[in-house]
N, C-alpha and C. Protein backbone atom coordinates (compact mmCIF):
# COMPACT_ATOMS: atom_id res chain seq x y z
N UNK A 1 11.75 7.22 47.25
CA UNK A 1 10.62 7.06 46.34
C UNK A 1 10.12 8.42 45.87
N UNK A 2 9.88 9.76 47.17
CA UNK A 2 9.43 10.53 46.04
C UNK A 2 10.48 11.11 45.65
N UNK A 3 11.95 11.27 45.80
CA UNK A 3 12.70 11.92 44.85
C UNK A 3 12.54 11.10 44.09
N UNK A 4 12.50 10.02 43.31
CA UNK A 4 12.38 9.01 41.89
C UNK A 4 11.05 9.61 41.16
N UNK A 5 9.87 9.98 42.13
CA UNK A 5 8.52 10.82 41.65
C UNK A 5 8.85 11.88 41.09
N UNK A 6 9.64 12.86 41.46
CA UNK A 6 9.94 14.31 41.45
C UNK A 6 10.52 14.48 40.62
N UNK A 7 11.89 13.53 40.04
CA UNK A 7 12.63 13.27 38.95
C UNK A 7 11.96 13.40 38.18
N UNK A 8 11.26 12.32 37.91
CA UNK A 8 10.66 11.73 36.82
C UNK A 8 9.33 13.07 36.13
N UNK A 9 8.93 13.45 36.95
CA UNK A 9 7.90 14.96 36.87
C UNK A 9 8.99 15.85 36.37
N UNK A 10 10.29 15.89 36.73
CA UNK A 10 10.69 16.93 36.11
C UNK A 10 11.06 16.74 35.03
N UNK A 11 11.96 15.54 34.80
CA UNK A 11 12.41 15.17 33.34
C UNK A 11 11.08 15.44 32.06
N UNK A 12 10.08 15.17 32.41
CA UNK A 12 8.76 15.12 31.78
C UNK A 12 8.57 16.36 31.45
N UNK A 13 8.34 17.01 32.60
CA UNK A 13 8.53 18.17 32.37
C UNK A 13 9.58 19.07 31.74
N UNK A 14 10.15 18.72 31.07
CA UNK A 14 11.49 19.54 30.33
C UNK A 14 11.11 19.05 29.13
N UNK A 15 11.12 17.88 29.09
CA UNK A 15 10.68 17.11 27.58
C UNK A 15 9.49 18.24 26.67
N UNK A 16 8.61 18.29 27.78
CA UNK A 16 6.89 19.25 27.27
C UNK A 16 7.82 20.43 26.98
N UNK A 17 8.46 20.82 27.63
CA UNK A 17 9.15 22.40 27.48
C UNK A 17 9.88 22.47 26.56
N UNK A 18 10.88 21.59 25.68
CA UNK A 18 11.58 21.38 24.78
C UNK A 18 10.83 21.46 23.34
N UNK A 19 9.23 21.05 23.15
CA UNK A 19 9.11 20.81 22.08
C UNK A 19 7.56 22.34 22.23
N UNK A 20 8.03 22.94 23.37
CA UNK A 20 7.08 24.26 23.00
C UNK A 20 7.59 24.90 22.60
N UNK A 21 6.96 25.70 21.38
CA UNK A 21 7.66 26.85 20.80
C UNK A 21 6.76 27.78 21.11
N UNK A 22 7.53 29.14 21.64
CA UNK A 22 7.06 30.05 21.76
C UNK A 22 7.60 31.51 21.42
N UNK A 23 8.32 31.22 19.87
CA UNK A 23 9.07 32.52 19.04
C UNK A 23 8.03 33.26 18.43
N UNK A 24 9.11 34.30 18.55
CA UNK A 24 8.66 35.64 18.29
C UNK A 24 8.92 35.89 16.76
N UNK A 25 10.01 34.56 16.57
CA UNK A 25 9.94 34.49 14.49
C UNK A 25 9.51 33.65 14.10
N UNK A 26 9.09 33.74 12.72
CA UNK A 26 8.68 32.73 11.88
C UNK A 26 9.15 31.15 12.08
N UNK A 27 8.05 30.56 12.26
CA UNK A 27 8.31 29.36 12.63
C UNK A 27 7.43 28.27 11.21
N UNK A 28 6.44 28.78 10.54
CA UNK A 28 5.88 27.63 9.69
C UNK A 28 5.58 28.27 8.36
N UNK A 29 5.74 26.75 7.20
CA UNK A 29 6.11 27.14 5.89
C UNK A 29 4.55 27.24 5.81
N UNK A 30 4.36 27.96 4.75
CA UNK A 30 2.94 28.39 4.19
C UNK A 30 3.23 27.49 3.27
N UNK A 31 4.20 27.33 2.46
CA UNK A 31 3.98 26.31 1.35
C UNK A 31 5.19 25.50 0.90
N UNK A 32 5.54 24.96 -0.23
CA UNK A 32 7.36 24.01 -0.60
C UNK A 32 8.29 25.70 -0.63
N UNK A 33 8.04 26.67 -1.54
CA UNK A 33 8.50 27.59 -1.63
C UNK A 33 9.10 28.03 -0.79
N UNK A 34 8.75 28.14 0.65
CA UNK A 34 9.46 28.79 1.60
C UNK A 34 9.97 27.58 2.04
N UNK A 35 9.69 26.20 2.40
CA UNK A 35 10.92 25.36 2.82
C UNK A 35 11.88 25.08 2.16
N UNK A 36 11.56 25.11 0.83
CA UNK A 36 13.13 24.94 -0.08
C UNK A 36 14.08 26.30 -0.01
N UNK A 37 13.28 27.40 0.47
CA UNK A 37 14.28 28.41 0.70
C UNK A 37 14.57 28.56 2.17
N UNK A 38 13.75 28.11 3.14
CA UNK A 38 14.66 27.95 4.06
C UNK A 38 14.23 29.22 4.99
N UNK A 39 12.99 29.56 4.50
CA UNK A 39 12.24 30.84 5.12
C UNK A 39 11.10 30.55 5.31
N UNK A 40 10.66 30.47 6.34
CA UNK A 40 9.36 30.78 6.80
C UNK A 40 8.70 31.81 7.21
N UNK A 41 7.23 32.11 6.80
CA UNK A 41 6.72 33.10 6.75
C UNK A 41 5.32 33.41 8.13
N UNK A 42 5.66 32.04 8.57
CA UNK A 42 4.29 32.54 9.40
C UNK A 42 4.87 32.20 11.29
N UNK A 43 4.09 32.50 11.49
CA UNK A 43 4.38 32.50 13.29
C UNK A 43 3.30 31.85 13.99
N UNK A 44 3.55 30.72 14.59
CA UNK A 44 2.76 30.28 15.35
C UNK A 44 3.30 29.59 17.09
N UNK A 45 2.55 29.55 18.13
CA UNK A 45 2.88 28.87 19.24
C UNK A 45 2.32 27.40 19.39
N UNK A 46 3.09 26.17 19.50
CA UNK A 46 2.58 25.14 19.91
C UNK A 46 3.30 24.12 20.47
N UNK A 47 2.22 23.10 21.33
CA UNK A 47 3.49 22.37 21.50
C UNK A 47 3.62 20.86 20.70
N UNK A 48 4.73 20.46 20.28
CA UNK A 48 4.97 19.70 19.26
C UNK A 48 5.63 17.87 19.97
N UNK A 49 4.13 17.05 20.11
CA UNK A 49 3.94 15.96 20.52
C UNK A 49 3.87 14.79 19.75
N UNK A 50 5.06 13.23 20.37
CA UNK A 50 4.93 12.86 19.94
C UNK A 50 3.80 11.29 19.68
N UNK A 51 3.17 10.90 19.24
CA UNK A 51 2.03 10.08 19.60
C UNK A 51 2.53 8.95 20.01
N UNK A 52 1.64 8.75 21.34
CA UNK A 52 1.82 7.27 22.42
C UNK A 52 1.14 6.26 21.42
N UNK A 53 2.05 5.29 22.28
CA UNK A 53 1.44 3.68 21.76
C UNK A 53 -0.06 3.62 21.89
N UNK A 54 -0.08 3.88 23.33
CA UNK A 54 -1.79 3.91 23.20
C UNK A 54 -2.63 4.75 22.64
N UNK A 55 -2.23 5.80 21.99
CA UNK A 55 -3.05 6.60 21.21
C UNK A 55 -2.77 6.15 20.13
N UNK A 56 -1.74 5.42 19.39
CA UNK A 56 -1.76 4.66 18.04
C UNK A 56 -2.88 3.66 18.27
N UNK A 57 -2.68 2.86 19.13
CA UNK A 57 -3.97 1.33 19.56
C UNK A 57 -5.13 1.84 19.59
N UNK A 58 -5.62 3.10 20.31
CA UNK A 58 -7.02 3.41 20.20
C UNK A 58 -7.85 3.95 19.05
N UNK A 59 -6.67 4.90 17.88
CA UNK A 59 -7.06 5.43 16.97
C UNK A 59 -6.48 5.09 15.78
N UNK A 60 -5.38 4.06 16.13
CA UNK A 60 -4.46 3.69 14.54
C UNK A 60 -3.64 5.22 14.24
N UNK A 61 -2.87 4.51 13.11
CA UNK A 61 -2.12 5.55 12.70
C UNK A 61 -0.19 4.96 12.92
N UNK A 62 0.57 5.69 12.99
CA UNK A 62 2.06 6.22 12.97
C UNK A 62 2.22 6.70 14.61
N UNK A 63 3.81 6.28 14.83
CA UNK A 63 4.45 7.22 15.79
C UNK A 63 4.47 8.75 15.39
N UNK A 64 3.76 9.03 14.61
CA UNK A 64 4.29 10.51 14.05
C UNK A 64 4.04 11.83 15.12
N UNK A 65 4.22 12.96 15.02
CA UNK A 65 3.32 13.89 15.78
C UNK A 65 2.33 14.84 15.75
N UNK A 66 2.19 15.33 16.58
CA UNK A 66 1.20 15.89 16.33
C UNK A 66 1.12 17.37 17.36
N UNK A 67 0.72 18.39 16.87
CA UNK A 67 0.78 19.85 17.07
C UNK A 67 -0.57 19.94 17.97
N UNK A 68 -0.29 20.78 19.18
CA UNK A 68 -1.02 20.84 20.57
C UNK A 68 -0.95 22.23 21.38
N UNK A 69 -1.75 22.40 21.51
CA UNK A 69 -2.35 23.99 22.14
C UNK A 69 -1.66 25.35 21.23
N UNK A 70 -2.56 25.14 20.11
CA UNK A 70 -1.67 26.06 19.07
C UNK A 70 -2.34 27.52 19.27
N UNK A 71 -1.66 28.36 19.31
CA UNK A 71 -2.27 29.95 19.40
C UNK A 71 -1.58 30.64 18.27
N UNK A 72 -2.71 31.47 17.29
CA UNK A 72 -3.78 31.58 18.24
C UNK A 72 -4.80 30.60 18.42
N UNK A 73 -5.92 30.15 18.70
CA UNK A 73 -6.46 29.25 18.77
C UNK A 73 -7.08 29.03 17.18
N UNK A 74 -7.85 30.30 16.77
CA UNK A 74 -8.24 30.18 15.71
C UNK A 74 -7.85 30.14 14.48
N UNK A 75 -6.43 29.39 14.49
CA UNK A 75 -5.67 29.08 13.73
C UNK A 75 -5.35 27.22 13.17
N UNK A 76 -5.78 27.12 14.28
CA UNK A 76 -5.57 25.68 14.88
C UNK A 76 -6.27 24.89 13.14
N UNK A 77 -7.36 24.80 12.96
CA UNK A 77 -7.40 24.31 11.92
C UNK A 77 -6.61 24.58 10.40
N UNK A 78 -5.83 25.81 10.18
CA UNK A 78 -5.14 26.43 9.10
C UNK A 78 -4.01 25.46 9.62
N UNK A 79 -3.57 24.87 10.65
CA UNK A 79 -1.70 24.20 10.99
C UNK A 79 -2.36 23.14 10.69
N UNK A 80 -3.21 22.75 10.98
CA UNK A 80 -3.46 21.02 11.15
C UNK A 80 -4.13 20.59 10.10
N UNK A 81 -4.53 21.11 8.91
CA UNK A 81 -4.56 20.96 7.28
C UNK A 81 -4.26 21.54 6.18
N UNK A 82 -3.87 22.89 6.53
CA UNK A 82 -3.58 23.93 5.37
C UNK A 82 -1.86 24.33 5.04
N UNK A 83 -1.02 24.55 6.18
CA UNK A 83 0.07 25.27 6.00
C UNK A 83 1.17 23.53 6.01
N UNK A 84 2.23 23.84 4.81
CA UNK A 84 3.37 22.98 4.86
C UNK A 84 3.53 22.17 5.46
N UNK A 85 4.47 22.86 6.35
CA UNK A 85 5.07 22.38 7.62
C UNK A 85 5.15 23.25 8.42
N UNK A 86 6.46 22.90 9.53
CA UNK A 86 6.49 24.14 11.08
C UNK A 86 8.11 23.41 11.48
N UNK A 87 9.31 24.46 11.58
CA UNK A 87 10.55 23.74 12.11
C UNK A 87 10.48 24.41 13.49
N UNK A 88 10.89 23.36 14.60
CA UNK A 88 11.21 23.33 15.86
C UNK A 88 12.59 23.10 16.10
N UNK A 89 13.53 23.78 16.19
CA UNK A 89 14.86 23.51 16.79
C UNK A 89 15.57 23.28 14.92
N UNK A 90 16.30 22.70 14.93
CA UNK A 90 17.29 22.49 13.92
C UNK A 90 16.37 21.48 12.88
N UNK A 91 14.84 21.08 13.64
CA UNK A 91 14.09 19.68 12.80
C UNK A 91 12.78 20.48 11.87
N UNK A 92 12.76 19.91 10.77
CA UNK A 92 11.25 20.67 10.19
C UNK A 92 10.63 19.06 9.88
N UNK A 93 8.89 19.89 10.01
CA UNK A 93 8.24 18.66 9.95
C UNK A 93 7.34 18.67 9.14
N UNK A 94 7.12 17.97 7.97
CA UNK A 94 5.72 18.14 6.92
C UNK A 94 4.33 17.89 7.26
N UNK A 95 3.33 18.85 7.43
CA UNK A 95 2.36 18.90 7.54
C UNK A 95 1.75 17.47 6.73
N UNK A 96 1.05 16.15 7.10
CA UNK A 96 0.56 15.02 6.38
C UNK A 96 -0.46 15.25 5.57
N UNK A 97 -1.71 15.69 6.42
CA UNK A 97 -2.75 16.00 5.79
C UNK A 97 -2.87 16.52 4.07
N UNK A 98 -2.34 17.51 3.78
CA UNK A 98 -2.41 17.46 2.48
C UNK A 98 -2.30 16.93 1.66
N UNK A 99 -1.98 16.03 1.74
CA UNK A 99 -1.22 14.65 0.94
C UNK A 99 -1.76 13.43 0.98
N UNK A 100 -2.34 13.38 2.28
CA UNK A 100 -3.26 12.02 2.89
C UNK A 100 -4.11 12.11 3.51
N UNK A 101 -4.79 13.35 3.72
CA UNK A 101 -6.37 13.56 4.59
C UNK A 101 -5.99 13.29 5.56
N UNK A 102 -4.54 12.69 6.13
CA UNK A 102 -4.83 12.04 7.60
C UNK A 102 -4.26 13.47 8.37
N UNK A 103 -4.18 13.63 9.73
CA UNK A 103 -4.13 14.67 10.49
C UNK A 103 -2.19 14.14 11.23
N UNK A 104 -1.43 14.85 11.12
CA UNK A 104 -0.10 14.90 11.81
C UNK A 104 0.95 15.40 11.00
N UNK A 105 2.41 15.29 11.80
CA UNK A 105 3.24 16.04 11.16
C UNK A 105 4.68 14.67 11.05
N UNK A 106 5.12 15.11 10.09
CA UNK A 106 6.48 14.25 9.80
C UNK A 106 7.73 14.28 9.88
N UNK A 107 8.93 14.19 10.10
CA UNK A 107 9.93 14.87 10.45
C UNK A 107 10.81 14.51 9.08
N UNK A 108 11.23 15.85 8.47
CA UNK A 108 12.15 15.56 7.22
C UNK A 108 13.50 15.11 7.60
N UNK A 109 13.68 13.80 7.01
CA UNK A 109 14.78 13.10 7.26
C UNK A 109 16.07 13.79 6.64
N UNK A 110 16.18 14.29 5.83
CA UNK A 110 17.19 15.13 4.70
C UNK A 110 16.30 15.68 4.03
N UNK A 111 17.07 17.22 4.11
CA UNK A 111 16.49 18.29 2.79
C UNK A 111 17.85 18.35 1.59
N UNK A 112 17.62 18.13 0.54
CA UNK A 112 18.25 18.74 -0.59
C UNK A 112 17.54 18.66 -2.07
N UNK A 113 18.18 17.82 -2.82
CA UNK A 113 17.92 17.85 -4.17
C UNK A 113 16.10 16.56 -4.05
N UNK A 114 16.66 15.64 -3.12
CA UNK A 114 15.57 15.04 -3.14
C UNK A 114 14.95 14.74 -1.79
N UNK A 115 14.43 15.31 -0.92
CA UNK A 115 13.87 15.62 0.25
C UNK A 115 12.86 14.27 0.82
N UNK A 116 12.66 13.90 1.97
CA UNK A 116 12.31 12.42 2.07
C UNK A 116 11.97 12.66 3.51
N UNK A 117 11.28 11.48 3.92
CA UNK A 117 10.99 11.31 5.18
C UNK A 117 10.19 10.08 5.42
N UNK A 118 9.54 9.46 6.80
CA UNK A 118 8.76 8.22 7.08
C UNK A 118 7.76 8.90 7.33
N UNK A 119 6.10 8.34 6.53
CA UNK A 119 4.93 8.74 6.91
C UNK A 119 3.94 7.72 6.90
N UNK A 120 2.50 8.05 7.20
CA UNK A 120 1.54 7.66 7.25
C UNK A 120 1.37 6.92 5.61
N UNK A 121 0.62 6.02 5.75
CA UNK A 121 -0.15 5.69 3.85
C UNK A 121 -1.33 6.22 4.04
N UNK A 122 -1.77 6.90 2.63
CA UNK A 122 -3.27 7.45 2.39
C UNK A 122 -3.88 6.30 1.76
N UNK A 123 -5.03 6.62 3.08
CA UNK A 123 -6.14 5.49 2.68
C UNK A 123 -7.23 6.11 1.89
N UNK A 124 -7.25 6.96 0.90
CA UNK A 124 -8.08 7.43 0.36
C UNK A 124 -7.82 6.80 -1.28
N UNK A 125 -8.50 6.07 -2.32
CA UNK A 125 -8.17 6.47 -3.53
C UNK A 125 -7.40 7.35 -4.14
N UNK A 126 -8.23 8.82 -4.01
CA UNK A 126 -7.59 9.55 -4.89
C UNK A 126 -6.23 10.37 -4.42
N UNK A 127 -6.07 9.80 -3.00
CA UNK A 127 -4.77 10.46 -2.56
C UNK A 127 -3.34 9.82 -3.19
N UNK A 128 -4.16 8.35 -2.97
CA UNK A 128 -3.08 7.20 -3.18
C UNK A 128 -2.98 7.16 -4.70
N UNK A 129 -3.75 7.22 -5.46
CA UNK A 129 -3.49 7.88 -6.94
C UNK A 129 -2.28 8.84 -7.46
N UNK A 130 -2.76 10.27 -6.31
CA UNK A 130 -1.73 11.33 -6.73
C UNK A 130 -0.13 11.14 -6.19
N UNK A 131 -0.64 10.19 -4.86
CA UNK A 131 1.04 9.91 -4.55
C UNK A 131 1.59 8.56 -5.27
N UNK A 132 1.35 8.09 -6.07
CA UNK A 132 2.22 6.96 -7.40
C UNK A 132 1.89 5.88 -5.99
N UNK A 133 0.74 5.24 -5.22
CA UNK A 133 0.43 4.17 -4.56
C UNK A 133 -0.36 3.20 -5.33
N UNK A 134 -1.15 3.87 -6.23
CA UNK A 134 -1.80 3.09 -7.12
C UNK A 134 -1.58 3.84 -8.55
N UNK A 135 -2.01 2.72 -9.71
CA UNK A 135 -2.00 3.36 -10.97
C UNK A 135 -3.14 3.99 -11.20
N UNK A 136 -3.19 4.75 -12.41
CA UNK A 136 -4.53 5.53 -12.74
C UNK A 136 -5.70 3.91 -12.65
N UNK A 137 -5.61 3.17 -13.14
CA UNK A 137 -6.48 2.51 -13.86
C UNK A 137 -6.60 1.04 -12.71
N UNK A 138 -6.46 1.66 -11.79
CA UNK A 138 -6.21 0.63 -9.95
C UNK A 138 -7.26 0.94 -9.41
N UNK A 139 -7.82 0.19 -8.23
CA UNK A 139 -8.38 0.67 -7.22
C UNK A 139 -7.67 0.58 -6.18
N UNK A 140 -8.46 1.46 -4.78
CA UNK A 140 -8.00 1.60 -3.60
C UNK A 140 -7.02 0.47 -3.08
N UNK A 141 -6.26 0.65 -2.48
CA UNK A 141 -5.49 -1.05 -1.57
C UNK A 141 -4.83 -0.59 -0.76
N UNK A 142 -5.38 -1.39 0.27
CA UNK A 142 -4.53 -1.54 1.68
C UNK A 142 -3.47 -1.28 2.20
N UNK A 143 -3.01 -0.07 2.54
CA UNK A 143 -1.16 0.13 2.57
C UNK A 143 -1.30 -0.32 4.55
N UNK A 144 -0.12 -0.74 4.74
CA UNK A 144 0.16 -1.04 6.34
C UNK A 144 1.14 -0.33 6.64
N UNK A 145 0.76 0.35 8.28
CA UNK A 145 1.77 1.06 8.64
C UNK A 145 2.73 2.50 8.20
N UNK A 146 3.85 2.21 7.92
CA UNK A 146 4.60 3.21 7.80
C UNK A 146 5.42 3.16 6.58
N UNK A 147 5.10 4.10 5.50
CA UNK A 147 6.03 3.97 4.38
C UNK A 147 6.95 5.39 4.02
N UNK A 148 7.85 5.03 2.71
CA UNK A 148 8.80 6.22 2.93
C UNK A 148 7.98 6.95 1.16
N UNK A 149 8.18 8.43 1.86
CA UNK A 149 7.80 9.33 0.86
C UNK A 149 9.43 9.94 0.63
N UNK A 150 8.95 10.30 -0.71
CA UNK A 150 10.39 11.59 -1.73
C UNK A 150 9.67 12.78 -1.98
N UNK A 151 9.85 14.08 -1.31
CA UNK A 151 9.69 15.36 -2.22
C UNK A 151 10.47 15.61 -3.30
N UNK A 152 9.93 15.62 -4.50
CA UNK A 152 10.81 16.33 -5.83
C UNK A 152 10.99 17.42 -5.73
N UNK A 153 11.66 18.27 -6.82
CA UNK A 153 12.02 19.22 -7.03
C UNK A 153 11.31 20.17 -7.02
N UNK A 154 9.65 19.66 -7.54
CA UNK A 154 8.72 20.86 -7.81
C UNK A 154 8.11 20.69 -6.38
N UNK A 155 8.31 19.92 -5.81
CA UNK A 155 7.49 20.02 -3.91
C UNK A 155 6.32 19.14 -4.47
N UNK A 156 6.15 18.54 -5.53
CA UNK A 156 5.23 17.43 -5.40
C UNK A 156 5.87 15.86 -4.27
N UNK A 157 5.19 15.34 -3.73
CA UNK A 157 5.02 14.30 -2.17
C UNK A 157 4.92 13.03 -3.35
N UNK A 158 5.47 12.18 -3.22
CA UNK A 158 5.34 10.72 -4.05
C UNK A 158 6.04 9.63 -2.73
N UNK A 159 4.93 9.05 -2.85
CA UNK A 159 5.70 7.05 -2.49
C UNK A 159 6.52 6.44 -2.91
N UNK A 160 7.54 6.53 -2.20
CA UNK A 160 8.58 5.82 -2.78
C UNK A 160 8.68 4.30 -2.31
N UNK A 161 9.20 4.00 -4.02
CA UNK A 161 9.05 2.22 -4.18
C UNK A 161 10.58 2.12 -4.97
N UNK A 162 10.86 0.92 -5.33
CA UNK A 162 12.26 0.71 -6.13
C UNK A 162 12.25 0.83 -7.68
N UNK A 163 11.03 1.56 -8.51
CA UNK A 163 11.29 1.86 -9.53
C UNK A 163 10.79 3.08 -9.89
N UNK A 164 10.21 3.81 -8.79
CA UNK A 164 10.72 5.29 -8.98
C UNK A 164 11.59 5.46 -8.56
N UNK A 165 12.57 4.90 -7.01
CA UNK A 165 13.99 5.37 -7.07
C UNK A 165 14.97 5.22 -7.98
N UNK A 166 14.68 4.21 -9.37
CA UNK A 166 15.49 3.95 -10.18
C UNK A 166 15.09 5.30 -11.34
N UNK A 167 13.90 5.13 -11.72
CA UNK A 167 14.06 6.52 -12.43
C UNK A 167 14.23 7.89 -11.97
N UNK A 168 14.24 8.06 -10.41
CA UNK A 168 15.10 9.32 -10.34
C UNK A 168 16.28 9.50 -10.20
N UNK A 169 16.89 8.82 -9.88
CA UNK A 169 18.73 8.55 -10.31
C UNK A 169 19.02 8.17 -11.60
N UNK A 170 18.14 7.66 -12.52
CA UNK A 170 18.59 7.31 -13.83
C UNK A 170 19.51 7.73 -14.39
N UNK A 171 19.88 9.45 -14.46
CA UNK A 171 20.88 9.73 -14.82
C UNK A 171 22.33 10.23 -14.22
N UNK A 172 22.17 9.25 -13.53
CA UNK A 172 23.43 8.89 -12.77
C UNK A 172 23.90 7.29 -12.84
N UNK A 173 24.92 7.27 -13.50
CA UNK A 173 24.97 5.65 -14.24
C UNK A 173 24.85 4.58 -13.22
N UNK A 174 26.15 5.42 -12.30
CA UNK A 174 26.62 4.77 -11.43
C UNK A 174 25.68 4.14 -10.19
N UNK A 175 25.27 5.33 -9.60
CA UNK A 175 24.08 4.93 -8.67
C UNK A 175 22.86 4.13 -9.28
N UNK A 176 22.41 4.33 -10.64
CA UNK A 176 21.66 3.67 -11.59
C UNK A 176 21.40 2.01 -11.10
N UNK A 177 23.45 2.03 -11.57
CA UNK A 177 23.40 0.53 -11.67
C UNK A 177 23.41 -0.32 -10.06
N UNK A 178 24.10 1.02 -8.68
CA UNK A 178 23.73 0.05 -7.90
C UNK A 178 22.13 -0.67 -7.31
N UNK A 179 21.74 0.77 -7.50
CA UNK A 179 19.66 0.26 -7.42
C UNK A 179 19.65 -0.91 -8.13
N UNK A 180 19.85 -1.14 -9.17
CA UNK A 180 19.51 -2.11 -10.15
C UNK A 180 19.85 -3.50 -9.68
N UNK A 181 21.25 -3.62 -8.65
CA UNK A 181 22.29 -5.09 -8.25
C UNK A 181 21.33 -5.12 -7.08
N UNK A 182 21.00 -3.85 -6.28
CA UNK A 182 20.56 -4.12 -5.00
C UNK A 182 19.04 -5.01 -4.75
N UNK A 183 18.66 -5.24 -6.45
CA UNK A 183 17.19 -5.54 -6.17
C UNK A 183 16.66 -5.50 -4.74
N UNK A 184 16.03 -4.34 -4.55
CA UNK A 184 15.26 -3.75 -3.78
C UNK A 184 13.96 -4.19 -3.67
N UNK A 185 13.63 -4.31 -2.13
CA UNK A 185 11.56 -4.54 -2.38
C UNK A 185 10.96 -3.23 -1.48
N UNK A 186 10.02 -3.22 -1.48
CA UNK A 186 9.04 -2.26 -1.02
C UNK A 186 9.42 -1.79 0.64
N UNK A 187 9.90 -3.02 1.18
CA UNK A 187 9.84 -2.66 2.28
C UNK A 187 11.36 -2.29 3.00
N UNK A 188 12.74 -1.98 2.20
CA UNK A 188 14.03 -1.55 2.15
C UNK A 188 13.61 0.15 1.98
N UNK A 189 12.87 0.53 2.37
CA UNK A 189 13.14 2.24 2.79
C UNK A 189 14.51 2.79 2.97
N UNK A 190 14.48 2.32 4.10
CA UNK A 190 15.93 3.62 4.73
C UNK A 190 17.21 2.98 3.63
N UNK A 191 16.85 1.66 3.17
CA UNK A 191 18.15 1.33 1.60
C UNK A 191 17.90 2.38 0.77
N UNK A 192 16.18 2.52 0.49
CA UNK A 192 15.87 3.26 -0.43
C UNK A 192 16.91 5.03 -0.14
N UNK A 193 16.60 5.41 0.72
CA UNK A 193 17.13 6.61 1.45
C UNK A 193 18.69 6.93 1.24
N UNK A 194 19.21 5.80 1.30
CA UNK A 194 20.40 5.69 1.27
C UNK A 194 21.12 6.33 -0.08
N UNK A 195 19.96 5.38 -0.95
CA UNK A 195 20.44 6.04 -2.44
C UNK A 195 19.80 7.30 -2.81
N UNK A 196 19.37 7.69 -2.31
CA UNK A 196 18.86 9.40 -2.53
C UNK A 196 19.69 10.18 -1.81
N UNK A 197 20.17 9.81 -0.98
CA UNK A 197 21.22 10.84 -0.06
C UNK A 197 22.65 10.57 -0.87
N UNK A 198 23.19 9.41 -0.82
CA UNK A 198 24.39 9.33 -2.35
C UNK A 198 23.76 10.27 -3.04
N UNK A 199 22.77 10.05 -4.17
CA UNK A 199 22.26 11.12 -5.26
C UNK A 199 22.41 12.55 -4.90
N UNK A 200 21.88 12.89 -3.81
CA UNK A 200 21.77 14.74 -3.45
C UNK A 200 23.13 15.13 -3.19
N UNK A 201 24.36 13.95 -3.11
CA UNK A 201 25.40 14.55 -3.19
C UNK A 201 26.22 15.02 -4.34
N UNK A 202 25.75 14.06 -5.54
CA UNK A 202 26.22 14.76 -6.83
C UNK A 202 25.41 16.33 -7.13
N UNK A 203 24.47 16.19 -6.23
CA UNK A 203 23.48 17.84 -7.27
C UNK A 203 24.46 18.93 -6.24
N UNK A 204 25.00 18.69 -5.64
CA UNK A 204 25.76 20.16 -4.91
C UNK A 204 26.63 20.80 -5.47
C-alpha cells in the first residue's frame, strides 16, 4: 500500500515538473508577429496546469489551462491578459482572454496557413461580435461548452462554423466542393479541422 502511495506521489510529481518551465530563453509571444515567426520575445517562469473537473463544476468553463506561480510575480497579470501566448515543450498555447475576457490558455492544434485550436465561447456581446458568433445587427446568445476557433493570416481569432470554412477554402475548387457534399453543422469541428489542414497543405 504505501509503495502504491509513493508511486503515485511520484508520478504526480513528475507530471508538476514536466509542465514547469524554468528557461533561461524566451518562452512567450508578446503578440501573432512573433508566433507566426516562431520567435518569442519574452521570458517567463510558470507552471502550466491543466483544469480539474472539479474546478470546471465549481467555476464553469473548458478543460483548458491555466498558468500558475508565474515569476516574476508582478507579471502575473501581463500573462494572464495581455501577452499572446507561451510554448512549453514542442506545444504553444493561445493566451484566451483577449479574445473572450475569459482567463486561460489553449493549445494550438496546427500552425500554418490557417492556425486553429479548441476554446472557450465568449460570453460577452461585443467579443462574440468580433469573433463572427453573432452578426452586427444580433444580440448576445448562449454558446455551450467548447467550440473550434481559426487564426487567419493577419492573427485575427474567428469562430469557426461551416460557412466561413467554405469561404476560406473558396479558392480551392476542390476542397470547395468537398465542404459543400460534406454538409457540415456547427458541431463537426475536428471535420471542420480536417479541411483546414488539407487546405494549409496546398499554401506550402
Amino acid at each position: 500500500m504505501k509503495k502504491t502511495i509513493l508511486t503515485s506521489i511520484s508520478v504526480l510529481f513528475g507530471l508538476i515538473l514536466f509542465a514547469q518551465t524554468t528557461e533561461s530563453t524566451a518562452n512567450s509571444f508578446l503578440n501573432f508577429s512573433e508566433f507566426q515567426k516562431g520567435e518569442p520575445s519574452l521570458t517567463y517562469e510558470f507552471q502550466l496546469k491543466k483544469r480539474t473537473t472539479g474546478d470546471i463544476f465549481m467555476t464553469g468553463g473548458i478543460a483548458n489551462y491555466r498558468l500558475k506561480k508565474i515569476m516574476p510575480a508582478s507579471q502575473s497579470e501581463n500573462v494572464e491578459k495581455i501577452i499572446w501566448g507561451v510554448r512549453v515543450g514542442d506545444s504553444i498555447y493561445i493566451n484566451s482572454y483577449p479574445f473572450t475576457q475569459r482567463k486561460g490558455y489553449n493549445v494550438i492544434l496546427e500552425k500554418g496557413y490557417y492556425s486553429y485550436f479548441i476554446g472557450e465561447p465568449a460570453w460577452l456581446e461585443k467579443e462574440q461580435r468580433e469573433l463572427g458568433i453573432i452578426k452586427p445587427d444580433e444580440k448576445q446568445v448562449q454558446v455551450c461548452c467548447q467550440v473550434g476557433y481559426v487564426i487567419l493570416p493577419d492573427g485575427v481569432v474567428k469562430f469557426l462554423k461551416p460557412e466561413l470554412l467554405l469561404d476560406l477554402c473558396k479558392d480551392n475548387e476542390d476542397t470547395a466542393k468537398e465542404i459543400r457534399s460534406a454538409n457540415l453543422e456547427l458541431k463537426d469541428v475536428y471535420k471542420m479541422f480536417d479541411f483546414l489542414k488539407k487546405y494549409n497543405l496546398t499554401k506550402k
